[in-house]
N, C-alpha and C. Protein backbone atom coordinates (compact mmCIF):
# COMPACT_ATOMS: atom_id res chain seq x y z
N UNK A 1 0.84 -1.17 0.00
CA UNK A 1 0.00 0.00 0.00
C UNK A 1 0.90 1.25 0.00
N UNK A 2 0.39 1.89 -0.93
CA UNK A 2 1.40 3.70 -0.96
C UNK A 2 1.03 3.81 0.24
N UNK A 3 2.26 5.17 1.04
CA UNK A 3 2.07 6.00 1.59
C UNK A 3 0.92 7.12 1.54
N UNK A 4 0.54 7.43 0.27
CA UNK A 4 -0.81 8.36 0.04
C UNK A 4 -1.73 7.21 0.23
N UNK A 5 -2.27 5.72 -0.07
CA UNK A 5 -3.58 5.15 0.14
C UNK A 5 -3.32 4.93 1.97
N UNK A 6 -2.52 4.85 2.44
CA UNK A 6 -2.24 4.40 4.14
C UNK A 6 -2.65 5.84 4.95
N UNK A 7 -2.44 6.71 4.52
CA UNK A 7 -2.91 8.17 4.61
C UNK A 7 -3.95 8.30 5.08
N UNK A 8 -5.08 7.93 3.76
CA UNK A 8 -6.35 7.87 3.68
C UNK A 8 -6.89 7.07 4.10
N UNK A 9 -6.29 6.12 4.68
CA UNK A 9 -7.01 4.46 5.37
C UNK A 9 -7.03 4.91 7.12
N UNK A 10 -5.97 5.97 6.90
CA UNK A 10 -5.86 6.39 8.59
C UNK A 10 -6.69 7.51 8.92
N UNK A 11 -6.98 7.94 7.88
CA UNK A 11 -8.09 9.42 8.09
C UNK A 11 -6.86 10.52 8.48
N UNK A 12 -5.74 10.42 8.04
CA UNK A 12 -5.18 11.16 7.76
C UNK A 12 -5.08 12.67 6.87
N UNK A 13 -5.46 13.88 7.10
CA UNK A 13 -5.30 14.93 6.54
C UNK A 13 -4.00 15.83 6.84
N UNK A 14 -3.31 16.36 5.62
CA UNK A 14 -2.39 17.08 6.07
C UNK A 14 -2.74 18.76 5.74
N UNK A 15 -2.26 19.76 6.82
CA UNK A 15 -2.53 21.35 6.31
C UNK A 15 -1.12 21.95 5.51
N UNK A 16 -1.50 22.97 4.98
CA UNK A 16 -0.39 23.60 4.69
C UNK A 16 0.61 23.54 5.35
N UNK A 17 1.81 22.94 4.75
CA UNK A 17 2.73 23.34 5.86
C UNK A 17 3.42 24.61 6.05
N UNK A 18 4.14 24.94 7.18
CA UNK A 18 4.66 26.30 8.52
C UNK A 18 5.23 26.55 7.22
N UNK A 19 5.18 27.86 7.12
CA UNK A 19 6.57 28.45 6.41
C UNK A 19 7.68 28.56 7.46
N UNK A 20 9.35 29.05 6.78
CA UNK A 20 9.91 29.37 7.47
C UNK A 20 10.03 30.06 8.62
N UNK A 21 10.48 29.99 9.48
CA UNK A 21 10.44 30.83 10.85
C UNK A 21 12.24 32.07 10.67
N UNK A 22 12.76 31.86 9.73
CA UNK A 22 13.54 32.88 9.28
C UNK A 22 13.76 32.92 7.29
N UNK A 23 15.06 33.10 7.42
CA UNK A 23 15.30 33.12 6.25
C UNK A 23 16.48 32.29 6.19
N UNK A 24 16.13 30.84 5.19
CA UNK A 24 16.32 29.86 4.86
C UNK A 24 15.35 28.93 4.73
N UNK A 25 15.34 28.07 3.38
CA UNK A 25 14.33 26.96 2.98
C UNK A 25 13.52 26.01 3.76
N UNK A 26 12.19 25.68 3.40
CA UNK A 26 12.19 24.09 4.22
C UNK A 26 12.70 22.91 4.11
N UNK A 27 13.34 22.81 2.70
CA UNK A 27 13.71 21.57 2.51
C UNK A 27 14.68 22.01 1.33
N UNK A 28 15.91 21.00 1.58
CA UNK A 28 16.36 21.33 -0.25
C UNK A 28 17.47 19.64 -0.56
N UNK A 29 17.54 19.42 -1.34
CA UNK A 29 17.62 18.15 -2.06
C UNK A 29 19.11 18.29 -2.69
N UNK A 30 19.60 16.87 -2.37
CA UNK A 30 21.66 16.88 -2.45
C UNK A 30 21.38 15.39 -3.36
N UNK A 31 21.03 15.15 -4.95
CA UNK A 31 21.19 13.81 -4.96
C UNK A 31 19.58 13.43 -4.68
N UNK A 32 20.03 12.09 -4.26
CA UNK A 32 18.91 11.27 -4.09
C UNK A 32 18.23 11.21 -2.70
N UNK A 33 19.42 11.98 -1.61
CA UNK A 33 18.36 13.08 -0.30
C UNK A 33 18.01 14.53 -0.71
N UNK A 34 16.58 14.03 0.63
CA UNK A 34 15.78 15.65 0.46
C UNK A 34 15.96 15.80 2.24
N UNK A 35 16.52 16.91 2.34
CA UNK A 35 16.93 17.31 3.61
C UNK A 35 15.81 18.27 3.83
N UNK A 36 15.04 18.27 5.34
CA UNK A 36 14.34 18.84 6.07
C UNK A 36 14.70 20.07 6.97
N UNK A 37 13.89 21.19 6.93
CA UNK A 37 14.09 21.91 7.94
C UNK A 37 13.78 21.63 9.13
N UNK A 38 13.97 22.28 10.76
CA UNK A 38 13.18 21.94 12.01
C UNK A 38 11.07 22.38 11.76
N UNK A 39 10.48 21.18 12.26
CA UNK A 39 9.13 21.57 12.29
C UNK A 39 8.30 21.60 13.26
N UNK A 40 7.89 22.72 13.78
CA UNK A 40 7.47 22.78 15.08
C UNK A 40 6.04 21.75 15.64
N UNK A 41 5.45 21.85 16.19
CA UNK A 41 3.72 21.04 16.40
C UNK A 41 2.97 22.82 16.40
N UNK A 42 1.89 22.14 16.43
CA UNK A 42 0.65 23.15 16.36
C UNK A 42 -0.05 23.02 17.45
N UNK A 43 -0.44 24.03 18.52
CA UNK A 43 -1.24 23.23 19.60
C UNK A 43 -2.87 22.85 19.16
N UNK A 44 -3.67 22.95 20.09
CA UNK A 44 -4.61 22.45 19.65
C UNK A 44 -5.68 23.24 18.93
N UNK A 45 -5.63 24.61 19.22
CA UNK A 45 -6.41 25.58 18.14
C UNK A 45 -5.41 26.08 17.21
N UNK A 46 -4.52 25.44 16.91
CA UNK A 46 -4.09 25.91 15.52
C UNK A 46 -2.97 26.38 15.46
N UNK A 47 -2.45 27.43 16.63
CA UNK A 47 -1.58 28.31 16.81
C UNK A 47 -0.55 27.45 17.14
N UNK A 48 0.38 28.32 17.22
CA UNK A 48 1.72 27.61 17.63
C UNK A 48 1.23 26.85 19.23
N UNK A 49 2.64 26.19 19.18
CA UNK A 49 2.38 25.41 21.12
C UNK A 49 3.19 26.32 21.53
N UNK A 50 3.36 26.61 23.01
CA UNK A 50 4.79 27.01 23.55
C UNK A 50 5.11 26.48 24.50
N UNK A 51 6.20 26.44 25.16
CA UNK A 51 6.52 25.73 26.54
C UNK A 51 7.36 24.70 26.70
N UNK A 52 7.76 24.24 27.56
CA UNK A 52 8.78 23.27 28.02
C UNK A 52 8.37 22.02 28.18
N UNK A 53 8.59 21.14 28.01
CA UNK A 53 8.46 19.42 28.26
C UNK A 53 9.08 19.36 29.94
N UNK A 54 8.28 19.00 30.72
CA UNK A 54 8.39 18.74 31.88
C UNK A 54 8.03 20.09 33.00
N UNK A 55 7.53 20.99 32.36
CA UNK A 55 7.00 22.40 33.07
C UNK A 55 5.75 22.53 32.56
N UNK A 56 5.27 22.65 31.16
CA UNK A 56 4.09 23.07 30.71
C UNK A 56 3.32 21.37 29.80
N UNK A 57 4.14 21.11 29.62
CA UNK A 57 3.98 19.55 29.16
C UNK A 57 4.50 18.33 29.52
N UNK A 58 3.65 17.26 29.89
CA UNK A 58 3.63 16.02 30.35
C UNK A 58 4.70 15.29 28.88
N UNK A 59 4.94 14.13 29.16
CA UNK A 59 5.80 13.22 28.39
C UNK A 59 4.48 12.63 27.28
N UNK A 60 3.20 12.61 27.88
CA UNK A 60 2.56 11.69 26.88
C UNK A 60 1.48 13.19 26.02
N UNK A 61 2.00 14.36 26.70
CA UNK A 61 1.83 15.74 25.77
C UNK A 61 2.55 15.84 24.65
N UNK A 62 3.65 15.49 25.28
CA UNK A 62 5.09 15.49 24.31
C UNK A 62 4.71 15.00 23.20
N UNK A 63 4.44 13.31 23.39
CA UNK A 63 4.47 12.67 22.25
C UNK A 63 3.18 13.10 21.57
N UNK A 64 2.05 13.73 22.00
CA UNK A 64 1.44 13.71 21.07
C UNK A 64 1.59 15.26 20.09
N UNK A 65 2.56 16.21 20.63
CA UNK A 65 3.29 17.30 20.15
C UNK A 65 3.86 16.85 18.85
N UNK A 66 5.67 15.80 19.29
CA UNK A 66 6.09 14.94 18.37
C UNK A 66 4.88 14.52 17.26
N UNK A 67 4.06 14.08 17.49
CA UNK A 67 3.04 13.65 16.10
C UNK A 67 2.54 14.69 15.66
N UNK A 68 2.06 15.81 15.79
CA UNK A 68 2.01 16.96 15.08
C UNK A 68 2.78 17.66 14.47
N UNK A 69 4.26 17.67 15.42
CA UNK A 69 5.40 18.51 13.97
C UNK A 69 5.91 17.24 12.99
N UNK A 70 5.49 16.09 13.48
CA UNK A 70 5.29 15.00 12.07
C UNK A 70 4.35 15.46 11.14
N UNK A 71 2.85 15.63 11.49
CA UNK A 71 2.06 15.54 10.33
C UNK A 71 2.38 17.16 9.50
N UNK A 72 3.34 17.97 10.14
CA UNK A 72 3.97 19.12 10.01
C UNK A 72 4.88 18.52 8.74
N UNK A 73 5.50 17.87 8.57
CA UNK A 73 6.80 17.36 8.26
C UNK A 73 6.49 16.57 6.69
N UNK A 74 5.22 16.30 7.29
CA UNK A 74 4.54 15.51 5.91
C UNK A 74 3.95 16.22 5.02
N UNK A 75 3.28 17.19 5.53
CA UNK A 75 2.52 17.97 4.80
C UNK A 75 3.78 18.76 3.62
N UNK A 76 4.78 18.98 4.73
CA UNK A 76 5.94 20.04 3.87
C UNK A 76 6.31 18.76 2.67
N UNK A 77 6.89 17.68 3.04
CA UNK A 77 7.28 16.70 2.05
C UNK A 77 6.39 16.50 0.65
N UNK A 78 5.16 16.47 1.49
CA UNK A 78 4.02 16.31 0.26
C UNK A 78 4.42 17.22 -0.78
N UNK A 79 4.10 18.96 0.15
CA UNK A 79 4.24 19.92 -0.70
C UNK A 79 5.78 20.38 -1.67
N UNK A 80 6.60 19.61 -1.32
CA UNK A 80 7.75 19.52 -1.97
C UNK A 80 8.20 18.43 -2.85
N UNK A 81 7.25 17.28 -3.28
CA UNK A 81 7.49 16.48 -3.70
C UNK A 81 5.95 15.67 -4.40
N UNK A 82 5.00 16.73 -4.19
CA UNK A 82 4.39 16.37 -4.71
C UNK A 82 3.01 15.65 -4.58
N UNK A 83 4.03 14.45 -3.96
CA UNK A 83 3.05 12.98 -3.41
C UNK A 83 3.99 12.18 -2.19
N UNK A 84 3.65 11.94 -1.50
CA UNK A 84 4.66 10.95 -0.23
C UNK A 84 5.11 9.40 -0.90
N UNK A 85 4.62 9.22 -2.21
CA UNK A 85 4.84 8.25 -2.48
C UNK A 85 6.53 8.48 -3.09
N UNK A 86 6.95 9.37 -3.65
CA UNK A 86 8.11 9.70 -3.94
C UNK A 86 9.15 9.11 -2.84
N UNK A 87 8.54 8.65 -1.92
CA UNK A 87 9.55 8.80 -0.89
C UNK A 87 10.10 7.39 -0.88
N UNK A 88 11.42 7.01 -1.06
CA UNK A 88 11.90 6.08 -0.69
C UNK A 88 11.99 5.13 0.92
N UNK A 89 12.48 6.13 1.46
CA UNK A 89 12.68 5.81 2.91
C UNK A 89 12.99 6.56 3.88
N UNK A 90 13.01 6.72 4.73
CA UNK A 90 13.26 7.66 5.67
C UNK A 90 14.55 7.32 6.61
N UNK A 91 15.57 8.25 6.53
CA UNK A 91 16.93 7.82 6.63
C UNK A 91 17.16 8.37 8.27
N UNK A 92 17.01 9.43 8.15
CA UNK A 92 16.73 9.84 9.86
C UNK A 92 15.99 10.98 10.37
N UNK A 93 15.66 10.97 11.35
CA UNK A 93 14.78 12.00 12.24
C UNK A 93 16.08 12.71 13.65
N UNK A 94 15.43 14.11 13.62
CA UNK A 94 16.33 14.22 14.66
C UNK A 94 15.23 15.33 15.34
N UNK A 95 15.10 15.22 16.36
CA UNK A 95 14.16 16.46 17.39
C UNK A 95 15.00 16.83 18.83
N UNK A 96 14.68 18.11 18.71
CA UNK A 96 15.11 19.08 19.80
C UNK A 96 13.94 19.18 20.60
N UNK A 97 14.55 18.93 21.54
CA UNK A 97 13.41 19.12 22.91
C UNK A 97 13.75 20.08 23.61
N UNK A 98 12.86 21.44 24.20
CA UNK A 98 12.89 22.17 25.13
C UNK A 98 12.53 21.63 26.48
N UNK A 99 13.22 21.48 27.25
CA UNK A 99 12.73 20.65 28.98
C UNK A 99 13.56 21.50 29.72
N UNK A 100 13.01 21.16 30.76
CA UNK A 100 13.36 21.36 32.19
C UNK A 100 14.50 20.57 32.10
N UNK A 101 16.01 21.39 33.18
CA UNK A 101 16.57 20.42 33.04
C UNK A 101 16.37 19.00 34.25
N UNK A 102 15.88 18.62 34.96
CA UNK A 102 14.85 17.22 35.23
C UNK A 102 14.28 16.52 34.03
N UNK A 103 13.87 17.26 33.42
CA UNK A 103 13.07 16.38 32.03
C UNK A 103 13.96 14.94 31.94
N UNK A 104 13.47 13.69 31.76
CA UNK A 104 14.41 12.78 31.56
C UNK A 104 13.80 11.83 29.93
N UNK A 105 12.71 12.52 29.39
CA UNK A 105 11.79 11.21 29.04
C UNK A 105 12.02 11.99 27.17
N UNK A 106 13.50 12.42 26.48
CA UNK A 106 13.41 12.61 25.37
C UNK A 106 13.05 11.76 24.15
N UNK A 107 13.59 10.46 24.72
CA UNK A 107 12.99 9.39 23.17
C UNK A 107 12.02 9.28 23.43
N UNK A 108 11.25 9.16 24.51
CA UNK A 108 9.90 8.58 24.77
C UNK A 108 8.72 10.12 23.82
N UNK A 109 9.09 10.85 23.57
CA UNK A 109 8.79 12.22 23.29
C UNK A 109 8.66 12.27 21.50
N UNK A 110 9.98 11.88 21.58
CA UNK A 110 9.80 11.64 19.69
C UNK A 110 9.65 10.37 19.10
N UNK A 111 9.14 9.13 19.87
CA UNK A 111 8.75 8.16 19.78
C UNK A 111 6.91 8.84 18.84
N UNK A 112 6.37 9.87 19.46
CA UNK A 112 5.54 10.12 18.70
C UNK A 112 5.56 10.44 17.66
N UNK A 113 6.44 10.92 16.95
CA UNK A 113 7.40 11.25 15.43
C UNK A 113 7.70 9.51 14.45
N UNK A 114 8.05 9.04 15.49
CA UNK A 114 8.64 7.73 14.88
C UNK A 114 7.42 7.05 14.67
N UNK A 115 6.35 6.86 15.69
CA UNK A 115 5.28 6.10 15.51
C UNK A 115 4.76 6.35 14.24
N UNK A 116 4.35 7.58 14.11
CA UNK A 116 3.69 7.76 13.16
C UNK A 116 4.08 7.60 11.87
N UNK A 117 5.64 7.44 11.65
CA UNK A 117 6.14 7.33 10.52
C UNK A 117 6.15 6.35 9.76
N UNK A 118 6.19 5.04 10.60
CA UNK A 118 6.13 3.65 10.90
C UNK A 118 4.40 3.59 10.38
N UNK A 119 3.73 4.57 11.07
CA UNK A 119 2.51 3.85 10.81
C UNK A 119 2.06 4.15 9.32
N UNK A 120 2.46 5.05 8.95
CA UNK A 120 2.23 5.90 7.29
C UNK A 120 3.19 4.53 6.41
N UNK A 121 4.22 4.82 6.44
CA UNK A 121 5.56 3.83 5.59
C UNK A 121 5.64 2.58 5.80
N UNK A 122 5.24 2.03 7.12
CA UNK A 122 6.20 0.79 7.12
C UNK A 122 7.34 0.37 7.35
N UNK A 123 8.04 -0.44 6.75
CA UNK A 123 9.31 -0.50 7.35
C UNK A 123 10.07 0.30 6.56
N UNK A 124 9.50 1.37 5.45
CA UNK A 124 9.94 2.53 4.80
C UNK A 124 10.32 3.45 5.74
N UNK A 125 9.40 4.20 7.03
CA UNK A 125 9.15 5.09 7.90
C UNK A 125 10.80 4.54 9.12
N UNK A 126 11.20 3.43 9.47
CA UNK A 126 12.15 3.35 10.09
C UNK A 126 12.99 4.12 9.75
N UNK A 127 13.88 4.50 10.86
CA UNK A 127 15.00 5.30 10.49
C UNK A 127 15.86 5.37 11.91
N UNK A 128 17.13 5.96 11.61
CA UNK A 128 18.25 6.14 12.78
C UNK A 128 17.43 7.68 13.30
N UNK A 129 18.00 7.91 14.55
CA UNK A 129 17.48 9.24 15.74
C UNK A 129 18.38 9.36 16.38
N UNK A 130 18.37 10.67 16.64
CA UNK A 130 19.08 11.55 17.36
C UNK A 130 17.94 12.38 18.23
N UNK A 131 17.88 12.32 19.09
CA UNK A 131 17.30 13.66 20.17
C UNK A 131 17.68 14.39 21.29
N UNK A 132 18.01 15.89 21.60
CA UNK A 132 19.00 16.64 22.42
C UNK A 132 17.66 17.60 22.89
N UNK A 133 18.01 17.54 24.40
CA UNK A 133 17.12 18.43 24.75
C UNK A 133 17.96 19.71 24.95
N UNK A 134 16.94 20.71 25.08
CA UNK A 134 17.68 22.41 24.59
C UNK A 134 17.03 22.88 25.87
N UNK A 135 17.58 24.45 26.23
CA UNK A 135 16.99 25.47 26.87
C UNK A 135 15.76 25.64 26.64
N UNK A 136 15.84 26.34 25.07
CA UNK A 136 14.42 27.08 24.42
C UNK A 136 15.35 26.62 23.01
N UNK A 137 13.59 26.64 22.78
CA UNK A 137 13.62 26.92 21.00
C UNK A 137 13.06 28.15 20.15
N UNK A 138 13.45 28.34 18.95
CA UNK A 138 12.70 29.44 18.28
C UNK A 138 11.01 29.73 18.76
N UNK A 139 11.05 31.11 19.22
CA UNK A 139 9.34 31.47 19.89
C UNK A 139 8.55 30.66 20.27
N UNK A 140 9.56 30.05 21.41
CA UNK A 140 9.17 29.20 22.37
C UNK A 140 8.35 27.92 22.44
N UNK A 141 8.53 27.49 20.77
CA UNK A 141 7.78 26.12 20.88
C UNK A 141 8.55 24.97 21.90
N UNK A 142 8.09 23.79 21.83
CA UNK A 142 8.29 22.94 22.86
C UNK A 142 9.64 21.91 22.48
N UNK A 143 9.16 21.66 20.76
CA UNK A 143 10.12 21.04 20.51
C UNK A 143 10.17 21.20 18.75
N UNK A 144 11.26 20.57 17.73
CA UNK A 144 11.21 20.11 16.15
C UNK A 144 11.46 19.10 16.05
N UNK A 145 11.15 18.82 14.95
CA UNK A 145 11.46 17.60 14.15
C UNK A 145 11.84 17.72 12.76
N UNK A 146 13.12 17.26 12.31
CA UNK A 146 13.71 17.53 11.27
C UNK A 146 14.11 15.83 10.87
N UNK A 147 13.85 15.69 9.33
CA UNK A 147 14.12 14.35 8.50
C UNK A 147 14.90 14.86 7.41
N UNK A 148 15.56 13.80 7.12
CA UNK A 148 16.45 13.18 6.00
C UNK A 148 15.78 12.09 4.99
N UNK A 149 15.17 12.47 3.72
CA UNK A 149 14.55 10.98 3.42
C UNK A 149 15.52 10.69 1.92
N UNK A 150 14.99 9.46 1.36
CA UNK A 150 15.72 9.23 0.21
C UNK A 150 14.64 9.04 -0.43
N UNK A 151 14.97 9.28 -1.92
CA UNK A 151 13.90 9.70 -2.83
C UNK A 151 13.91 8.51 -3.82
N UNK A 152 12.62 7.94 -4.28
CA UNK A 152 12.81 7.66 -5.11
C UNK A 152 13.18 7.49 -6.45
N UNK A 153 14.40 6.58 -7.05
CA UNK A 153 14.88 6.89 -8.53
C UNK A 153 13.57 7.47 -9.37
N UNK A 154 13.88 8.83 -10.39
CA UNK A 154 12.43 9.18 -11.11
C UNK A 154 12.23 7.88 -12.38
């Protein structure tokens, strides 16, 4: 099953994705990778989130944060490629976490990133991770998520 019919089997919708938060691209392509910018989550009316993981957000907030600057991440891919089916595989994910420094629970956080990727792709959506928790992030969202994917030969 494509990535676009698994989409639609999940009731999956994606929005426009964030524009930049400065000046530099969302994505730009070396070869047969398409490199990602950081993508923030959306809270729940729409607007940005803000706040810290372990002050303003719980771990199972987190992850469901992590799955929003995913469907963030997808939407941009879509819009840069077209269709998600382009996508070969997903090579890696990396997210910045804003926490407290107590916060202890960072993979468990972008485990919501990974889930979902897994659940769209398959064993396409696997990939290597990296996650570093930070002070703050750009206007105070909570956390990003930035991918590496490989494209399919045209």
């Amino acid at each position: 099953m494509s990535a676009e019919q698994r989409m639609m089997e999940l009731g999956m919708a994606l929005p426009a994705p964030a524009s930049p938060a400065g000046r530099y691209v969302s994505a730009t392509q070396a070869g047969n990778l398409l490199f990602t910018s950081g993508r923030a989550p959306r809270a729940m009316d729409g607007g940005p989130a803000k706040g810290k993981l372990g002050r303003e957000y719980t771990t199972a907030e987190g992850y469901a944060l992590a799955r929003s600057a995913c469907i963030d991440l997808l939407a941009l891919l879509r819009h840069e490629l077209g269709t998600l089916n382009r996508i070969a595989r997903f090579v890696e994910v990396h997210g910045a976490i804003a926490s407290t420094p107590e916060f202890e629970a960072h993979a468990e956080v972008l485990d919501g990133a990974s889930d979902l990727l897994f659940e769209v792709f398959g064993p396409a959506g696997m990939h290597v991770r990296s996650v570093i928790g930070v002070t703050s992030l750009r206007q105070g969202v909570p956390l990003t998520v930035r991918a590496t994917v490989e494209l399919k030969p045209d």
